[in-house]
Every structure is written in structure tokens, then in C-alpha cells.
N, C-alpha and C. Protein backbone atom coordinates (compact mmCIF):
# COMPACT_ATOMS: atom_id res chain seq x y z
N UNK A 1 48.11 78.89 298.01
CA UNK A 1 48.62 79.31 296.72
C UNK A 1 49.81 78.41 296.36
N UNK A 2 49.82 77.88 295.62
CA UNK A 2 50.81 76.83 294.92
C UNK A 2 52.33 77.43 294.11
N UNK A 3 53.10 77.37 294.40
CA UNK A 3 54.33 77.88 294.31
C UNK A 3 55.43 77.45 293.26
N UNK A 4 55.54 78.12 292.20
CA UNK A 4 55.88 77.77 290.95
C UNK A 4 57.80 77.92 291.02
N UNK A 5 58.61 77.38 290.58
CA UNK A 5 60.18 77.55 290.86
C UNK A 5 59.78 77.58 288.69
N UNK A 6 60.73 78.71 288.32
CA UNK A 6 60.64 79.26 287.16
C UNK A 6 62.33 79.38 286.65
N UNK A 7 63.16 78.47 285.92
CA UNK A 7 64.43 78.31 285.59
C UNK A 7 64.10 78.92 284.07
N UNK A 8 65.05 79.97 283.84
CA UNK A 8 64.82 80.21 282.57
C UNK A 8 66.29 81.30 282.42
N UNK A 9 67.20 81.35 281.37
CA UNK A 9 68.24 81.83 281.56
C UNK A 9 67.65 83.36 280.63
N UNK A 10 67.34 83.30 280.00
CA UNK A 10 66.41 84.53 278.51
C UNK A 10 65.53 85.51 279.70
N UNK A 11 66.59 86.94 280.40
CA UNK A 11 65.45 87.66 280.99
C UNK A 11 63.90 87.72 280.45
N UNK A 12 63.82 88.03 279.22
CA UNK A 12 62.68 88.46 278.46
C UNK A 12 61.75 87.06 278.22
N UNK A 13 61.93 86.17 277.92
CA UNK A 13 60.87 84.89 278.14
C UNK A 13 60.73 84.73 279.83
N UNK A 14 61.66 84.59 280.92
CA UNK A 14 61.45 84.37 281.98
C UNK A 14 60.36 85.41 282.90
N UNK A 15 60.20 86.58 282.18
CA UNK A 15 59.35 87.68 283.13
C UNK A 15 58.15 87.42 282.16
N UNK A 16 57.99 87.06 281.13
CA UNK A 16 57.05 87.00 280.64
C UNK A 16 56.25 85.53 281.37
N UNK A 17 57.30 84.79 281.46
CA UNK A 17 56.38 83.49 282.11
C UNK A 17 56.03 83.95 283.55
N UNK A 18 56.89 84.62 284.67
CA UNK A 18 56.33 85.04 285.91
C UNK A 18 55.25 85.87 285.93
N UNK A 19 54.88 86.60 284.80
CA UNK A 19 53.89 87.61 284.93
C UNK A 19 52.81 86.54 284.23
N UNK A 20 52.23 85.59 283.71
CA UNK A 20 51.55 85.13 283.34
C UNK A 20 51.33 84.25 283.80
N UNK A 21 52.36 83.20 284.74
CA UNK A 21 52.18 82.27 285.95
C UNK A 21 51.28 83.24 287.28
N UNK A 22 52.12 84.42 287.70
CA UNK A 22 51.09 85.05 288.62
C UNK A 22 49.64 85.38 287.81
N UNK A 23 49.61 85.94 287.12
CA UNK A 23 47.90 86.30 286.77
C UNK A 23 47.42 84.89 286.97
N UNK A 24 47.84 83.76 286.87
CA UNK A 24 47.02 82.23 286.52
C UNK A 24 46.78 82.39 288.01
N UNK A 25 47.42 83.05 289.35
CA UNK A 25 47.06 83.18 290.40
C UNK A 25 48.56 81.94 291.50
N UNK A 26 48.92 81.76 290.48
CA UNK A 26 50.33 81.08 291.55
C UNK A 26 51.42 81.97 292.33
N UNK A 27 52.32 81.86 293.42
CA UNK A 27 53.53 82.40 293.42
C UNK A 27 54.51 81.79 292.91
N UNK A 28 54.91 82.73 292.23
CA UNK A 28 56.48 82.58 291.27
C UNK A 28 58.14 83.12 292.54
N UNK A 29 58.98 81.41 292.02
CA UNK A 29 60.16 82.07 292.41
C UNK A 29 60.91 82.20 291.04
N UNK A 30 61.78 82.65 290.96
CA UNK A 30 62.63 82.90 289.62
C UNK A 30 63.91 82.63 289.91
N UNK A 31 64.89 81.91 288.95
CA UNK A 31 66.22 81.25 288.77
C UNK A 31 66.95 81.52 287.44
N UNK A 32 67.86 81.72 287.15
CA UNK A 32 68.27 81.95 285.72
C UNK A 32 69.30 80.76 285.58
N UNK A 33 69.54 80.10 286.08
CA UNK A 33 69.99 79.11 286.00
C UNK A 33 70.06 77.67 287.17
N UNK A 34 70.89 76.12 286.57
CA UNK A 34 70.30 75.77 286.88
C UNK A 34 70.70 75.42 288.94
N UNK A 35 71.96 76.12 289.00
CA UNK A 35 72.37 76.47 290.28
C UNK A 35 71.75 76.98 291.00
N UNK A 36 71.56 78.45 290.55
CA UNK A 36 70.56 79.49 291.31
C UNK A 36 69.32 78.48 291.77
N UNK A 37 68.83 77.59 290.87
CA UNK A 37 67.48 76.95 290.89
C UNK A 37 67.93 75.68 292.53
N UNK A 38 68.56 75.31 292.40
CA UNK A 38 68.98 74.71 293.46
C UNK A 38 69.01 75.01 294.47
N UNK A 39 69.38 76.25 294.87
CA UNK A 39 69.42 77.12 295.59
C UNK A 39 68.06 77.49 296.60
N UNK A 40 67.29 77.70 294.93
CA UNK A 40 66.17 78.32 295.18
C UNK A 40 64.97 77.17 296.05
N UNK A 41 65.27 76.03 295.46
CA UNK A 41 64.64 74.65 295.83
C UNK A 41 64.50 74.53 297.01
N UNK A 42 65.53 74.15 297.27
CA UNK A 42 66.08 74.45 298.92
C UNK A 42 65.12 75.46 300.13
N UNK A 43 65.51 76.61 299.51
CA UNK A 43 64.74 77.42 300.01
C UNK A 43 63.30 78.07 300.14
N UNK A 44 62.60 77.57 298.66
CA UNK A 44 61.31 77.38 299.24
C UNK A 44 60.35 76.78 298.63
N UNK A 45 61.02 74.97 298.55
CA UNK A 45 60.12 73.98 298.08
C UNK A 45 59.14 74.33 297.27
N UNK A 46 59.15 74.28 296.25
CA UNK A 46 58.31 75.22 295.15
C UNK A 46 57.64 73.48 294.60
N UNK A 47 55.87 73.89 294.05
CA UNK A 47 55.04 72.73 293.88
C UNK A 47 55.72 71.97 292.84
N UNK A 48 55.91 72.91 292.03
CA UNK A 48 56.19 72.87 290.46
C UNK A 48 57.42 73.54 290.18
N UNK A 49 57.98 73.29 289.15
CA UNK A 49 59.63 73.60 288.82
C UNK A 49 59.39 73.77 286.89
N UNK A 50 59.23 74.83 286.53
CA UNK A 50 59.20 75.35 284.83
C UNK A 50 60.89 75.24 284.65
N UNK A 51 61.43 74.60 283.97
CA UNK A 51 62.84 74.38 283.54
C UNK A 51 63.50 74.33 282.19
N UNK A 52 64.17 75.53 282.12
CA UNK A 52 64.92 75.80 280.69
C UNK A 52 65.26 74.10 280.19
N UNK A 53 66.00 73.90 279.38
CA UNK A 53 66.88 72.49 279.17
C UNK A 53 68.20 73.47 279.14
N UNK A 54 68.23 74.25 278.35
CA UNK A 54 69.98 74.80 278.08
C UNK A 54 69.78 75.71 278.38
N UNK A 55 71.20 76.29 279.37
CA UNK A 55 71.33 76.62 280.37
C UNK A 55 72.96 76.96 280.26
N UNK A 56 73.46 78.28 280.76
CA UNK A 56 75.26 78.02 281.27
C UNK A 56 75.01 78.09 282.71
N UNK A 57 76.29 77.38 283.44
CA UNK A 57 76.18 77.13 284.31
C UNK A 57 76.42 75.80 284.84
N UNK A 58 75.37 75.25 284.71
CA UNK A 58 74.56 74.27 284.89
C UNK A 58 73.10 73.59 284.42
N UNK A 59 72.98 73.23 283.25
CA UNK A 59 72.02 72.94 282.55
C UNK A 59 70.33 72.01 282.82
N UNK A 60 69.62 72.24 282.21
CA UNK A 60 68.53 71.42 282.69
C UNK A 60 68.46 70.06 283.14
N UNK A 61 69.25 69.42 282.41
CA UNK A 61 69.57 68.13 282.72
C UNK A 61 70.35 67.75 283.42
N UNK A 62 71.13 68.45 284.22
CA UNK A 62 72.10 68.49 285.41
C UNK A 62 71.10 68.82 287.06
N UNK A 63 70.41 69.43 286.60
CA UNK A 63 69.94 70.35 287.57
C UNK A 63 68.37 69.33 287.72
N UNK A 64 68.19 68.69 287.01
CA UNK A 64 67.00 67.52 287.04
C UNK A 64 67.48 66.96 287.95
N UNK A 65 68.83 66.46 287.41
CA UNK A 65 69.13 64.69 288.60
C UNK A 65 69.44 64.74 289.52
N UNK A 66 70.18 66.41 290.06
CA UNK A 66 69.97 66.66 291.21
C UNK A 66 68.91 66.79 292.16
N UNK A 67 67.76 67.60 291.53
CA UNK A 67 66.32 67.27 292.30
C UNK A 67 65.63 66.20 292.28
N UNK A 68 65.83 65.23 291.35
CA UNK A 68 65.39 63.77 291.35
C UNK A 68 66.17 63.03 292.56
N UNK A 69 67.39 63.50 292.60
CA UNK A 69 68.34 62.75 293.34
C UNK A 69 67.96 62.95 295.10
N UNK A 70 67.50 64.25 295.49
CA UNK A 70 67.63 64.58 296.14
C UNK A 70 66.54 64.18 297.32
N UNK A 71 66.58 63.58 298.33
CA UNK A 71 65.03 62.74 299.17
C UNK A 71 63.78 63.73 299.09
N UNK A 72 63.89 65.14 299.83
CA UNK A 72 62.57 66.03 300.00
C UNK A 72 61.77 66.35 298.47
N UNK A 73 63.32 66.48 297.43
CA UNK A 73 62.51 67.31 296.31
C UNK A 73 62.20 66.74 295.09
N UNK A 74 62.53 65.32 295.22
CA UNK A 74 62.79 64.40 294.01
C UNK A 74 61.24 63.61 293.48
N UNK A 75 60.21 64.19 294.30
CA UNK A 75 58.91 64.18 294.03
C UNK A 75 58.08 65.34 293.34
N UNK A 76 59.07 66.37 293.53
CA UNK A 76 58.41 67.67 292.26
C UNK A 76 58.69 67.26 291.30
N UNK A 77 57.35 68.16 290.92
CA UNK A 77 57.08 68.10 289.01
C UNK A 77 57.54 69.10 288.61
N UNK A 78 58.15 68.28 287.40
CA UNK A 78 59.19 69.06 286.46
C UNK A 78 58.17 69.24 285.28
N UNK A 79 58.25 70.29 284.36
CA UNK A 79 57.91 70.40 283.22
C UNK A 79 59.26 71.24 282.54
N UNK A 80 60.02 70.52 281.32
CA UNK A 80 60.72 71.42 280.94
C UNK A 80 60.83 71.89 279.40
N UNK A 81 61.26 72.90 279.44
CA UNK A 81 61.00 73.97 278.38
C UNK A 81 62.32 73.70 277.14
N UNK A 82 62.29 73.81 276.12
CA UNK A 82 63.55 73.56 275.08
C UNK A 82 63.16 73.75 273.60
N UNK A 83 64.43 74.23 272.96
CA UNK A 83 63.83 74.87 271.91
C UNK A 83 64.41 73.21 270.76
N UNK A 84 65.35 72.54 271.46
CA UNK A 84 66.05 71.61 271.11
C UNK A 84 65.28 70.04 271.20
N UNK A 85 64.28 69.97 270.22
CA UNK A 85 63.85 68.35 269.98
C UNK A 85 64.69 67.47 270.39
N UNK A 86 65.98 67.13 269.71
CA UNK A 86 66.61 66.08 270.21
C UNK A 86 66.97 66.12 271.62
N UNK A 87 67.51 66.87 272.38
CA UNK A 87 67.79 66.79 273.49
C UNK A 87 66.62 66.69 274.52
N UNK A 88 66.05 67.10 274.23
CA UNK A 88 63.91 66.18 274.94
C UNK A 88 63.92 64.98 274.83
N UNK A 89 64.21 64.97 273.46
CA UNK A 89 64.02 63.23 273.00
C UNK A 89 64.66 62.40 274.43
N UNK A 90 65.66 63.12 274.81
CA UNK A 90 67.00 62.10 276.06
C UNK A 90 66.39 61.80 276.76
N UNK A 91 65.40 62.68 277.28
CA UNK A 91 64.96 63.15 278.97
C UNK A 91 64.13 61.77 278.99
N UNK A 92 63.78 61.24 280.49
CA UNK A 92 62.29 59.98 280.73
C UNK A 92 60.95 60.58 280.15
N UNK A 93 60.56 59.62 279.23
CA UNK A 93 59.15 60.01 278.61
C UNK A 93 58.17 60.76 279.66
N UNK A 94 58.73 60.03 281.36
CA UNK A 94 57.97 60.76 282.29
C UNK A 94 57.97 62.00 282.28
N UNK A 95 58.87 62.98 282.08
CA UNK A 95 59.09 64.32 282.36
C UNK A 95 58.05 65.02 281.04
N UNK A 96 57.42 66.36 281.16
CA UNK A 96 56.12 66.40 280.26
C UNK A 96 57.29 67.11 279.59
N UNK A 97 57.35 67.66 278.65
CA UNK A 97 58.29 68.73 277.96
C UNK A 97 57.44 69.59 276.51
N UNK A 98 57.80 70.95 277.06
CA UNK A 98 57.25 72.03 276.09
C UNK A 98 58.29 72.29 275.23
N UNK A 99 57.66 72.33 273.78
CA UNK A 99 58.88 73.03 272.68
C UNK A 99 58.74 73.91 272.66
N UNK A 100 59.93 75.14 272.96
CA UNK A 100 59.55 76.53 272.45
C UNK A 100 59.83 76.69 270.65
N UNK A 101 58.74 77.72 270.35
CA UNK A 101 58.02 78.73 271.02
C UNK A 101 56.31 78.24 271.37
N UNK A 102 56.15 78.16 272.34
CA UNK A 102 54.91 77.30 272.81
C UNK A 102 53.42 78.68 273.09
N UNK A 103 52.62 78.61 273.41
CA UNK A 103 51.64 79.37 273.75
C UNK A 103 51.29 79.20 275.60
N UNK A 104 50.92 80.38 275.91
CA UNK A 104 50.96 80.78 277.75
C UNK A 104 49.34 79.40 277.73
N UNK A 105 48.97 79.52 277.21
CA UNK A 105 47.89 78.84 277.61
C UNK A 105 48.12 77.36 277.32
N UNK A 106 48.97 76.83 276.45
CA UNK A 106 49.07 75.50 276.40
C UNK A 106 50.65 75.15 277.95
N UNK A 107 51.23 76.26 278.37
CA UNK A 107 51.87 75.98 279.51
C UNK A 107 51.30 76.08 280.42
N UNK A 108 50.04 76.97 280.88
CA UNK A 108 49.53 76.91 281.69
C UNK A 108 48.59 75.68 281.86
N UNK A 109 47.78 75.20 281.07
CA UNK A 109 46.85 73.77 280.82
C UNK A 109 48.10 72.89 281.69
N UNK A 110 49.09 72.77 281.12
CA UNK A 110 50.56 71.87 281.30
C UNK A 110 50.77 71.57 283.13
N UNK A 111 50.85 73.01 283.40
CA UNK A 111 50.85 73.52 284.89
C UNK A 111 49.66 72.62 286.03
N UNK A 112 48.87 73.26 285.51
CA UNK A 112 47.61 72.59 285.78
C UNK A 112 46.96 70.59 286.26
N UNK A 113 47.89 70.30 284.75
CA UNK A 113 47.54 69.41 284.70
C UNK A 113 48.66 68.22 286.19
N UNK A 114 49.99 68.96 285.75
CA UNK A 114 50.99 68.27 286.75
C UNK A 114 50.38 68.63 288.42
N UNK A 115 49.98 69.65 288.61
CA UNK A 115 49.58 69.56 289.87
C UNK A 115 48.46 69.22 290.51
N UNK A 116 47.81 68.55 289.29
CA UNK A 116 46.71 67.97 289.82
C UNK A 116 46.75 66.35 289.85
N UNK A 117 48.19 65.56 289.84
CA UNK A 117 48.59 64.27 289.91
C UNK A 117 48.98 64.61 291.84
């Protein structure tokens, strides 16, 4: 079972994505930010990483270059989430990025598609 790391600071979008990541049949860890997510990394190498962009705390784009940066985890796939066009625009064309408000099935296709590289 392939193991999803889920950064999302909005209780109510974030349980909605864990409950619809598990039915797709993955395990979900959950982070509300992008510390906690670090944390969480660490602890249990998750396939895939769903990532807010804005964030208090520590923001999406902080919390990227640390897992990019980092030797074990800097090979997970990121897909990240933002309601903010321009600030996507920043990110490496590499990184896939969803605009909210997006549809469960065009994130899940998304999901899919990164873990099958």
C-alpha cells in the first residue's frame, strides 16, 4: 500500500483529501503544516507528499527545499496544491501543481500518475 504524506493547513479540505486518498486505497499521513510535515517525513517516508503552497509556520516552498535538500527524501514526489497562480508560476516546471478548487478525481489521476514514474 503506497503511503501518501498530506500537508494541508484548512482542517476541512485536509480530511476531505484523507478520506478520498484512503477510499483510492492508499495510507494517508496528515500534517497541517509545513514543519509538522517534516517531521512526519522523517518518520514514515511517505511515496508521495500532497502539499499546501501557503502555509503559517513554514510554507510550501520552504518545506520543498528542505525535502529536495535532504539525501533519503529528495526523490519524493511532490504534487502541490495552491489557490495562488503566481506563486506556482515560481516553483520548477518539474513539480506538477493543482489549482484549487480542483476536483478529487483530477488529484487522484495526478496521484497516480507521479507514482507511476
Amino acid at each position: 500500500m503506497k503511503r501518501l504524506l498530506i500537508v494541508e493547513d484548512s482542517p476541512v479540505l485536509r480530511l476531505t483529501l484523507v478520506a478520498a486518498c484512503e477510499d483510492a486505497g492508499f495510507a494517508v499521513i496528515e500534517a497541517w503544516d509545513g514543519r509538522d510535515a517534516l517531521v512526519k517525513v522523517g518518520m514514515h517516508h511517505p511515496d508521495l507528499i500532497l502539499c499546501d503552497l501557503m502555509m503559517p509556520t513554514m510554507n510550501g516552498v520552504d518545506f520543498l527545499a528542505h525535502v529536495q535538500a535532504h539525501p533519503d527524501h529528495g526523490r519524493i514526489p511532490v504534487i502541490i496544491m495552491t489557490r495562488y497562480h503566481e506563486a506556482a508560476a515560481a516553483l520548477p516546471p518539474s513539480i506538477p501543481v493543482l489549482i484549487k478548487p480542483f476536483q478529487l478525481a483530477e488529484l487522484l489521476a495526478m496521484v497516480h500518475e507521479q507514482l507511476s514514474h
